[in-house]
Protein backbone atom coordinates (compact mmCIF):
# COMPACT_ATOMS: atom_id res chain seq x y z
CA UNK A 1 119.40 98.28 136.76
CA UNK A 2 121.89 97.10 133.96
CA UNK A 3 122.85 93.39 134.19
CA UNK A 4 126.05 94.11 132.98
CA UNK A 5 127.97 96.14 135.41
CA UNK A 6 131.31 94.38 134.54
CA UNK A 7 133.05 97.27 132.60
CA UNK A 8 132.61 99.11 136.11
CA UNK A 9 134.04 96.30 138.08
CA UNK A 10 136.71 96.33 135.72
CA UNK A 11 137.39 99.92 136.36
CA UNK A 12 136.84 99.46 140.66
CA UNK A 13 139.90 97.23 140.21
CA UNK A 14 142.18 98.92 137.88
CA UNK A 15 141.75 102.01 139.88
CA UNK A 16 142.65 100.15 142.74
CA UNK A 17 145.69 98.35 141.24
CA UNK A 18 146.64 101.68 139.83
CA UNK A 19 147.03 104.02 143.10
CA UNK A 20 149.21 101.02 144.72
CA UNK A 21 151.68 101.52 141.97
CA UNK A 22 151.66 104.96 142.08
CA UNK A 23 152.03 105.39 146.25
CA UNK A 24 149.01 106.21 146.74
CA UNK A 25 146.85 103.16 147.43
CA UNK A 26 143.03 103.41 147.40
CA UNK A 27 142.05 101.52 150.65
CA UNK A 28 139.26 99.67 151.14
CA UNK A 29 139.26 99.70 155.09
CA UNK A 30 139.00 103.48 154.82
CA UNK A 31 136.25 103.17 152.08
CA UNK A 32 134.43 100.39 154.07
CA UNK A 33 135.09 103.08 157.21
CA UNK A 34 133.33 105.97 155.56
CA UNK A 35 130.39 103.54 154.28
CA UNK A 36 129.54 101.73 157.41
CA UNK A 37 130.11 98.24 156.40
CA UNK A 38 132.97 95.29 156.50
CA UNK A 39 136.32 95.59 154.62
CA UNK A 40 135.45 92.25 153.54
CA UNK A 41 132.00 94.04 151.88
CA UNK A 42 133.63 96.61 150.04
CA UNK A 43 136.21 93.91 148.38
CA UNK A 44 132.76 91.95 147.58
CA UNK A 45 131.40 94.76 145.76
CA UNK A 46 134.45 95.59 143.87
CA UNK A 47 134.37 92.14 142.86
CA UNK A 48 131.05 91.26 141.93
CA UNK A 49 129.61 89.00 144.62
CA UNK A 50 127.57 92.10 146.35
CA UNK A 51 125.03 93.79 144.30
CA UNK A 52 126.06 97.57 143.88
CA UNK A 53 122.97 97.85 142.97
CA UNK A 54 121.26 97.35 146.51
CA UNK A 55 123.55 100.43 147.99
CA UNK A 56 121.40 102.85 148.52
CA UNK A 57 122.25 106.40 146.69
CA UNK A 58 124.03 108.29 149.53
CA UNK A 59 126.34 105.05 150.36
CA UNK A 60 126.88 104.32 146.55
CA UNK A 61 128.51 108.04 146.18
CA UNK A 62 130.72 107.47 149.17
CA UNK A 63 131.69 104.22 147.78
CA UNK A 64 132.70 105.75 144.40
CA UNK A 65 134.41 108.68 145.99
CA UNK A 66 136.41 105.98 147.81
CA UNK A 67 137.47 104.63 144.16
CA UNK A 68 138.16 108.78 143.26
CA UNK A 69 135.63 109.48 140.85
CA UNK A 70 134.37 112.52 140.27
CA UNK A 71 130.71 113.97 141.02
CA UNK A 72 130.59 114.03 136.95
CA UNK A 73 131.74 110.88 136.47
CA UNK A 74 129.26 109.02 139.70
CA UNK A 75 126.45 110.42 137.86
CA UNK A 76 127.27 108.89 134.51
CA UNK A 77 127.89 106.12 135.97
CA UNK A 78 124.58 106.07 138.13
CA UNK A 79 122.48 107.14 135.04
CA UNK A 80 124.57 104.42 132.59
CA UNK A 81 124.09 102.19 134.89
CA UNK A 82 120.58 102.55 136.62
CA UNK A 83 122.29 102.63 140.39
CA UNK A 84 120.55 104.41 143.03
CA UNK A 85 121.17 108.34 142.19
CA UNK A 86 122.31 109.82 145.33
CA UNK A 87 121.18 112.90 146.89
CA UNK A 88 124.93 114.78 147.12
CA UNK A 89 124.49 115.10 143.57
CA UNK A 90 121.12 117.06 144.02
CA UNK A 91 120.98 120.36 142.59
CA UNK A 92 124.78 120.59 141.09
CA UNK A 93 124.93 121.43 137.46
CA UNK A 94 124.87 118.70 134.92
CA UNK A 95 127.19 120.64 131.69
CA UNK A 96 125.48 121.87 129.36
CA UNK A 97 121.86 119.50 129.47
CA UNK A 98 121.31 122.13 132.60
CA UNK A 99 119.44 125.21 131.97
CA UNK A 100 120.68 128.38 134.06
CA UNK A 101 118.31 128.11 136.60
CA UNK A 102 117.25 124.49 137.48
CA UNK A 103 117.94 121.93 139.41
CA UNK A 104 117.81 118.05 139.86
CA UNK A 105 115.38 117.04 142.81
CA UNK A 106 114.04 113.61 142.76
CA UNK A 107 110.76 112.49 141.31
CA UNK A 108 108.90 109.46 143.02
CA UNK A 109 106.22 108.99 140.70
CA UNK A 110 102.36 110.20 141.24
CA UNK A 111 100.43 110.70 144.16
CA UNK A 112 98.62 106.99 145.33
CA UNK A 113 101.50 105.26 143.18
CA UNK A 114 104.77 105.76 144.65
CA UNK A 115 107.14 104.83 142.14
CA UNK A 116 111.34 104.43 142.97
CA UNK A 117 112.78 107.94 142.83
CA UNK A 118 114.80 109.04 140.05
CA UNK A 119 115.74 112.84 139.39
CA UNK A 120 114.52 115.52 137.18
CA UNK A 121 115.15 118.89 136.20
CA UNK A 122 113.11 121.90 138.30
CA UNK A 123 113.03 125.50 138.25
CA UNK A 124 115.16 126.79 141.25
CA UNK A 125 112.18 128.82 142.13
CA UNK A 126 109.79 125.78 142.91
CA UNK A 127 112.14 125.00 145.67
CA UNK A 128 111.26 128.15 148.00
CA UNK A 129 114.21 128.35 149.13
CA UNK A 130 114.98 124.37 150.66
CA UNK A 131 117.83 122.16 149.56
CA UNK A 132 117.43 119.79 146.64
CA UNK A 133 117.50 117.08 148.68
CA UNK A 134 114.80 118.01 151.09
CA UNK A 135 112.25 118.41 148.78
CA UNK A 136 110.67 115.57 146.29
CA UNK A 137 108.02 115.96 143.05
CA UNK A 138 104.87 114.25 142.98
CA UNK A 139 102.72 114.06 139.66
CA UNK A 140 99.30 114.22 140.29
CA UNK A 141 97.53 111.73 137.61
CA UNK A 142 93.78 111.08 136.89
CA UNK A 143 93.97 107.94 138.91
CA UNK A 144 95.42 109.32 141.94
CA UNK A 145 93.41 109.48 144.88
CA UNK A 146 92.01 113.12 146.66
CA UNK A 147 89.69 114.62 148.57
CA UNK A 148 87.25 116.99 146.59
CA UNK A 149 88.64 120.00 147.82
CA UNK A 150 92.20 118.83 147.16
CA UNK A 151 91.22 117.93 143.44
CA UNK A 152 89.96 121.92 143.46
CA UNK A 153 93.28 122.77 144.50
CA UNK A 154 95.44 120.48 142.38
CA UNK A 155 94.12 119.47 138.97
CA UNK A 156 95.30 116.38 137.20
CA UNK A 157 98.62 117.10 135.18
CA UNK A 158 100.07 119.25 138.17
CA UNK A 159 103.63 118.68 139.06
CA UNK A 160 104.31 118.70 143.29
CA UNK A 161 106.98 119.93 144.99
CA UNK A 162 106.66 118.33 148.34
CA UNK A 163 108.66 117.84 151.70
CA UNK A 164 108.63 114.75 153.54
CA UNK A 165 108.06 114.82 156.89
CA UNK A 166 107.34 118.65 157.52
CA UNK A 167 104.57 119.67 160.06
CA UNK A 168 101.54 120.65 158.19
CA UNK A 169 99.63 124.13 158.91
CA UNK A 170 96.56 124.81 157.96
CA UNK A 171 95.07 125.04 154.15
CA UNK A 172 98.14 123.21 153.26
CA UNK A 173 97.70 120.50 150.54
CA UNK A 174 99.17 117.70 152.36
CA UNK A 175 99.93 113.81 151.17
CA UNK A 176 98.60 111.65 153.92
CA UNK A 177 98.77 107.85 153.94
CA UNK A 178 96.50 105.61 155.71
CA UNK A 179 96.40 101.48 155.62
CA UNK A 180 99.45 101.88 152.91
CA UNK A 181 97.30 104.04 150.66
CA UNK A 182 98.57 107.66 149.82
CA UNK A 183 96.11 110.13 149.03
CA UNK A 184 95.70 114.10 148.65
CA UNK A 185 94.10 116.01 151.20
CA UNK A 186 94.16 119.81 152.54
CA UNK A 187 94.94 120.16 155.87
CA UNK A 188 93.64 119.61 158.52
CA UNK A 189 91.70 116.45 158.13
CA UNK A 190 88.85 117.04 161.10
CA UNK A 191 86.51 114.83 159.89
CA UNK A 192 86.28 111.56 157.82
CA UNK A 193 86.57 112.87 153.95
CA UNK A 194 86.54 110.51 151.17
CA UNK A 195 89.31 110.60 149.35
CA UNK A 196 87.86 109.43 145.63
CA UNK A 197 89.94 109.38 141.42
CA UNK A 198 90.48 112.24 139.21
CA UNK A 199 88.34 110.53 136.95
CA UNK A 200 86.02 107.88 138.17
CA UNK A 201 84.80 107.37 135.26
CA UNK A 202 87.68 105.82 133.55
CA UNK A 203 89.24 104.39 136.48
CA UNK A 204 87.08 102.21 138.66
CA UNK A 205 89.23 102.47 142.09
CA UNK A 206 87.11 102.84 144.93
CA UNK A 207 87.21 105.44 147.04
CA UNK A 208 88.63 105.69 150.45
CA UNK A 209 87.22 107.08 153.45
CA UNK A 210 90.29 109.04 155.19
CA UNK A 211 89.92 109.14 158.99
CA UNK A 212 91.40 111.89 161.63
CA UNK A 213 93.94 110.17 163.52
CA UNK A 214 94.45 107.31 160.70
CA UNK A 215 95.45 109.21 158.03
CA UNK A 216 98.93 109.99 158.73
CA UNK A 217 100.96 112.91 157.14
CA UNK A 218 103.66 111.67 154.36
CA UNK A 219 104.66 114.87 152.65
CA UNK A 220 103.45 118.60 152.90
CA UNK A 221 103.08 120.60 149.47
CA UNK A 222 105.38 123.31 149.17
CA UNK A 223 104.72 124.09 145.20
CA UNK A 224 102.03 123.39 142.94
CA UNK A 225 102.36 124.20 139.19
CA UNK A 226 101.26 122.51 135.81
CA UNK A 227 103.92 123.73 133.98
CA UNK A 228 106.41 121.56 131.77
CA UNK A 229 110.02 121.17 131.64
């Protein structure tokens, strides 16, 4: 996140300052309404003594549309910035840096290193039909963790579309965590698998023995594909 997030204070307040002159005041009890906190809060983050940057992405957009900016101008801001991105702004066009056909989803980094989320473009099509914001990408890397018949199924350099939280079926590649360590598995998980790198060789993690009933589901795959964007 940027250190220097006093051109957007700046801007809070003279937008502020500006609708009471023109009859139609911007009001901080309504925003503080709509984002669940204190009036008192929302006149700390205007002024600098909160930390925009720990509202999460969903609460930072309804805090911005309180100060009536546009969807354009929240994600300029978010991306100038480095604020949470929020998920309203999943899937809508970006101008011209969108291709017909894609979308923004967000990206949390590879499979047994979650990283935070920030978005990226897809093709519309990886989706299968969910909502941008239902769906994240994992990118499976050669020190990510997985079963041997996962690895068969998902080679290093594929990108992930996954949904967190869906009820896994049968032969699907599933994300499963267990003792805080994610790893790639295909459903179901019946017996104790180990769960082992991409390449062992060059990375010396050890591998983990995945247990029924320990390993937990995190995030079924819903698209698996190695191409690049």
């Amino acid at each position: 996140m940027s250190d220097d997030l006093q051109p957007l204070l700046d801007d809070l307040r003279s937008r502020r300052l500006k609708s009471q002159r023109h009859g139609d005041p911007i009001s901080q009890p309504e925003i503080a309404e709509e984002v669940g906190v204190a009036a008192s809060t929302i006149s700390r983050y205007e002024s600098g003594h909160r930390a925009l940057g720990n509202l999460p992405g969903s609460k930072l957009y309804v805090f911005l549309k309180g100060y009536r900016y546009s969807d354009a101008e929240i994600r300029d801001i978010v991306e100038r910035y480095g604020l949470s991105y929020p998920p309203e702004l999943l899937g809508q066009p970006d101008g011209a840096s969108t291709p017909p056909g894609m979308v923004y989803v967000m990206h949390e980094g590879s499979i047994s290193r979650a990283e935070p989320p920030r978005p990226t473009r897809v093709l519309v099509d990886w989706l299968a039909g969910l909502a941008p914001a239902d769906v994240r990408v994992r990118q499976v890397r050669d020190d990510d963790l997985a079963t041997e018949r996962a690895q068969g199924r998902a080679r290093s350099g594929s990108r992930l579309v996954v949904q967190p939280g869906r009820e896994p079926a049968a032969g699907n590649l599933v994300i499963v965590e267990q003792g805080g360590v994610q790893a790639l598995v295909v459903w179901p998980l019946d017996i104790a698998r180990h769960a082992a790198p991409y390449d062992p060789i060059a990375y010396d993690t050890p591998p983990v023995l995945l247990r029924p009933g320990q390993a937990h589901p995190v995030a079924v795959v819903i698209t698996n594909t190695q191409r690049e964007i």
